[in-house]
N, C-alpha and C. Protein backbone atom coordinates (compact mmCIF):
# COMPACT_ATOMS: atom_id res chain seq x y z
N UNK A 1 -26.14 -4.99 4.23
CA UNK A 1 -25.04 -5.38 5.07
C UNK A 1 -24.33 -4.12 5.56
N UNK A 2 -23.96 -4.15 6.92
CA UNK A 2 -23.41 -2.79 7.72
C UNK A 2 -22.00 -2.92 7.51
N UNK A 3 -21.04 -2.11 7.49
CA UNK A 3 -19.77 -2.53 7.66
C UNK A 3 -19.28 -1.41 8.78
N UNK A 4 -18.32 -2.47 9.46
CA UNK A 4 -18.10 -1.82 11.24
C UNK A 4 -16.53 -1.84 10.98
N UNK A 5 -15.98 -0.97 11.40
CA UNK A 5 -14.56 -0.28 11.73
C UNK A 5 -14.52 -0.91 13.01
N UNK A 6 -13.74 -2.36 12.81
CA UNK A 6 -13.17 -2.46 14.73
C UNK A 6 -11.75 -1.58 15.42
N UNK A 7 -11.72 -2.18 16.62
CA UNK A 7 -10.75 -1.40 17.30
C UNK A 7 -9.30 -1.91 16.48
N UNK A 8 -8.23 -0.78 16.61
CA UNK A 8 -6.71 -1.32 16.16
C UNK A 8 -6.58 -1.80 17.33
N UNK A 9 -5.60 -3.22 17.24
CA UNK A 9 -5.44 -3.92 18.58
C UNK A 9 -3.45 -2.89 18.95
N UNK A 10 -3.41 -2.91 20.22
CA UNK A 10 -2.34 -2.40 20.54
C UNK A 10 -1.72 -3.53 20.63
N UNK A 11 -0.09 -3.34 21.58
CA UNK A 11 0.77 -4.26 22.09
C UNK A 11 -0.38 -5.37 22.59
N UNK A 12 -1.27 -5.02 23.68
CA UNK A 12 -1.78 -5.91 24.93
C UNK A 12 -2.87 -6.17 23.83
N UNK A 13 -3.10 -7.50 23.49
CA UNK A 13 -4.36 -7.85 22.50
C UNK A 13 -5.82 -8.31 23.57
N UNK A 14 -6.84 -7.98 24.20
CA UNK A 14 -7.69 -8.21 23.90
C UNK A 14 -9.26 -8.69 23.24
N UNK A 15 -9.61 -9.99 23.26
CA UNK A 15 -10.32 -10.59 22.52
C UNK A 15 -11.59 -9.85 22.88
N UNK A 16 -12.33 -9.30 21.72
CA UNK A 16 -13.34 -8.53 21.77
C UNK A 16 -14.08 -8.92 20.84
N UNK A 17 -15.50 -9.55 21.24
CA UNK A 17 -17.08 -10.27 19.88
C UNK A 17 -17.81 -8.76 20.33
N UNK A 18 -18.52 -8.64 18.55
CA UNK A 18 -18.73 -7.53 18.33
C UNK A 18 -20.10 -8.08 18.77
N UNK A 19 -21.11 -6.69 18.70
CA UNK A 19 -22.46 -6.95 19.35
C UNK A 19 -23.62 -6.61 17.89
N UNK A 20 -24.37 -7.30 17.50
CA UNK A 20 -24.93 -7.20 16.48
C UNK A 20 -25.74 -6.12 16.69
N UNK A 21 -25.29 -4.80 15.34
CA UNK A 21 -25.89 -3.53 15.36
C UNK A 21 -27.33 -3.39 15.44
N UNK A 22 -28.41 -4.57 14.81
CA UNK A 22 -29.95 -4.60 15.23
C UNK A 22 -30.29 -5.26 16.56
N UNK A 23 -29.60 -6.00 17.19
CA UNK A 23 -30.11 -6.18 18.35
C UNK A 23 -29.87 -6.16 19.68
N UNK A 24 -28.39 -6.29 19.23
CA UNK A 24 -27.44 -6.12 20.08
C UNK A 24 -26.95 -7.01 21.01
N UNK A 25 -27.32 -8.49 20.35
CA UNK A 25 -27.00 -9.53 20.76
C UNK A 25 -25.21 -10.02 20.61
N UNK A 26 -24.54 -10.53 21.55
CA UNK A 26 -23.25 -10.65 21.50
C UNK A 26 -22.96 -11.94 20.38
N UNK A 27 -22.02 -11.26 19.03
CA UNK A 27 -21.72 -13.00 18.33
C UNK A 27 -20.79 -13.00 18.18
N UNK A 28 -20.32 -14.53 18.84
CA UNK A 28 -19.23 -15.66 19.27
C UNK A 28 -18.14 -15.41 18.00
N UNK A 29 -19.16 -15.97 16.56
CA UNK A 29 -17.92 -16.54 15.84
C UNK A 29 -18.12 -16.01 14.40
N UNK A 30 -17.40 -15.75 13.45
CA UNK A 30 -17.57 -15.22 12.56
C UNK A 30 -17.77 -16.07 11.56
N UNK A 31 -18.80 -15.75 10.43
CA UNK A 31 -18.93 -16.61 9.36
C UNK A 31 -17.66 -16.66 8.09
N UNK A 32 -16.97 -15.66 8.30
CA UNK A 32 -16.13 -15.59 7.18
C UNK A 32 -14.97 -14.70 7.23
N UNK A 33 -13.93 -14.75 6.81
CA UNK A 33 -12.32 -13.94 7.10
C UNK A 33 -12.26 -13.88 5.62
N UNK A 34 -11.81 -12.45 5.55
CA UNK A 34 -11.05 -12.26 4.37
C UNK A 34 -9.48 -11.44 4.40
N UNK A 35 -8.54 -11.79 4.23
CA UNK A 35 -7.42 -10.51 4.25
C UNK A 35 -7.32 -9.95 2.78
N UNK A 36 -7.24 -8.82 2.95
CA UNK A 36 -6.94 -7.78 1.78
C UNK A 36 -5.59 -7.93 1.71
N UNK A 37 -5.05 -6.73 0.78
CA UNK A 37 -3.36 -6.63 0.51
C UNK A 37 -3.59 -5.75 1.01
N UNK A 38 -4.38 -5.00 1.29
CA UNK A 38 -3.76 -3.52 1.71
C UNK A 38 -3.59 -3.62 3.23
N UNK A 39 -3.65 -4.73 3.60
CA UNK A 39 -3.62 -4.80 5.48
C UNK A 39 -4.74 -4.84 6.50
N UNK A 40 -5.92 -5.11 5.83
CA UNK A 40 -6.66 -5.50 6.66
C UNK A 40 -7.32 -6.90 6.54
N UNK A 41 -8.33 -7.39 7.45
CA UNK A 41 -8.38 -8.21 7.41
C UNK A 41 -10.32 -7.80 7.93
N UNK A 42 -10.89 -8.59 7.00
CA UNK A 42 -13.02 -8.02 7.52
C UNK A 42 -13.23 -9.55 7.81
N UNK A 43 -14.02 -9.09 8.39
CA UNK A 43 -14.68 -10.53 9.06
C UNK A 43 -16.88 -10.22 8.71
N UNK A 44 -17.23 -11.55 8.21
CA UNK A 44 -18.40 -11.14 7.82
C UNK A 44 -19.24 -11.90 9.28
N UNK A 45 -20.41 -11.38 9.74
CA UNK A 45 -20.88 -11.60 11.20
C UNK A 45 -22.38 -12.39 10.43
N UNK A 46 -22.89 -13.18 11.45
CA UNK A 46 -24.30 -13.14 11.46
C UNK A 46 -24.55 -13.37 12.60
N UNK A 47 -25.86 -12.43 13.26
CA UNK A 47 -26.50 -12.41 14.24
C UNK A 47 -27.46 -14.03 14.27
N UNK A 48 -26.72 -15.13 15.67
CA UNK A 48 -27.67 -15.97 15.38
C UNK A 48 -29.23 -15.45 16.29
N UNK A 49 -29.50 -14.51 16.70
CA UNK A 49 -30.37 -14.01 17.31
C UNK A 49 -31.51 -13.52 16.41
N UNK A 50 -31.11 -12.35 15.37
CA UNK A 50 -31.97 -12.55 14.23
C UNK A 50 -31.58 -12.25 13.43
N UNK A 51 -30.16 -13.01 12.77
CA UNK A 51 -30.02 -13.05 11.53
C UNK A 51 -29.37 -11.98 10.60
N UNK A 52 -29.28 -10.66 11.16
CA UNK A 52 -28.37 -10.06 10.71
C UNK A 52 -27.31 -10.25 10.23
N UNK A 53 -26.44 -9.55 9.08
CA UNK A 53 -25.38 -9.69 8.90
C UNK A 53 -24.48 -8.42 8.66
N UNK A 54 -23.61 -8.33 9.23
CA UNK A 54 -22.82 -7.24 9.62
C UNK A 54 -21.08 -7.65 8.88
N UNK A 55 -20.08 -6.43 8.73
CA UNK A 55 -19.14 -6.47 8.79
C UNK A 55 -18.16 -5.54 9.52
N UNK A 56 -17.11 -6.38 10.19
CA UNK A 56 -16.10 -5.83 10.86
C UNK A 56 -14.26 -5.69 10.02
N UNK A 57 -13.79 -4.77 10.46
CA UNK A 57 -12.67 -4.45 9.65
C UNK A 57 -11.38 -4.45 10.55
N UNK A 58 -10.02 -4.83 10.59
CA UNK A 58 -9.15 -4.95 11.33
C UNK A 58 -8.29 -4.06 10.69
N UNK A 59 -7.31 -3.57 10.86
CA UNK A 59 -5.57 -3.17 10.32
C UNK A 59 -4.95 -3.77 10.55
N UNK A 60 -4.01 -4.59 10.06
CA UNK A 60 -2.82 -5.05 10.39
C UNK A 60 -1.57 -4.33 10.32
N UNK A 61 -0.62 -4.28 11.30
CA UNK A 61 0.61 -3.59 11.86
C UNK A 61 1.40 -4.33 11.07
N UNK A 62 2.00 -4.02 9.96
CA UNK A 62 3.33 -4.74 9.62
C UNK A 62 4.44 -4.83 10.95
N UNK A 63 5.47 -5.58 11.24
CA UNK A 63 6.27 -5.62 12.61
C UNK A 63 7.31 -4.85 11.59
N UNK A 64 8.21 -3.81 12.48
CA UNK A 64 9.59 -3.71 11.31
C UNK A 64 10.75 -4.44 11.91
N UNK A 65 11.68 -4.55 11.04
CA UNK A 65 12.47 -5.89 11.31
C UNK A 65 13.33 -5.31 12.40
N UNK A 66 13.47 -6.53 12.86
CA UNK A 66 14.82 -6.43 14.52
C UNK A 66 16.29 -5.94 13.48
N UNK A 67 16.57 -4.89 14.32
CA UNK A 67 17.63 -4.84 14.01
C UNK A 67 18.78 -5.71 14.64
N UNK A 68 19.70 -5.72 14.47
CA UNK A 68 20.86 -6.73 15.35
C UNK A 68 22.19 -5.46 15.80
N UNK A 69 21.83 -5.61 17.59
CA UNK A 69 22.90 -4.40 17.61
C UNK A 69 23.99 -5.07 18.44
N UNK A 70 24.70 -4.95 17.40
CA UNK A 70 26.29 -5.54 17.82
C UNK A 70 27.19 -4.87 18.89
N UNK A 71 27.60 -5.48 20.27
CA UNK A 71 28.21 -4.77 21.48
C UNK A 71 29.45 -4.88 21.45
């Protein structure tokens, strides 16, 4: 099993399916989500083309809190 570093998503999120590293076939949907504590979140892939299985890795951005600015 490969494990793939995806993109950090910025402000503007973009939906991006990763392309399976043996064939390079585009896949839709992921077989499996996991979130860590440490802030990410992997997603396990299978190529329905041939079957590969790959992994992808996210970061998650903690938000920091709104401040409240009093006028």
């Amino acid at each position: 099993m490969d494990i793939q570093i995806a993109y950090q998503a910025s402000s503007r999120v973009e939906l991006m399916r990763p392309k399976c590293p043996h064939c390079g076939a585009t896949v839709l949907m992921a077989e499996r989500a996991a979130f860590n504590p440490d802030g990410r979140i992997r997603h396990t892939w299978s190529c329905d083309d041939c079957g590969h299985e790959f992994v992808t890795s996210i970061a998650i951005h903690r938000r920091q809190p709104r401040r409240n600015i009093a006028g």
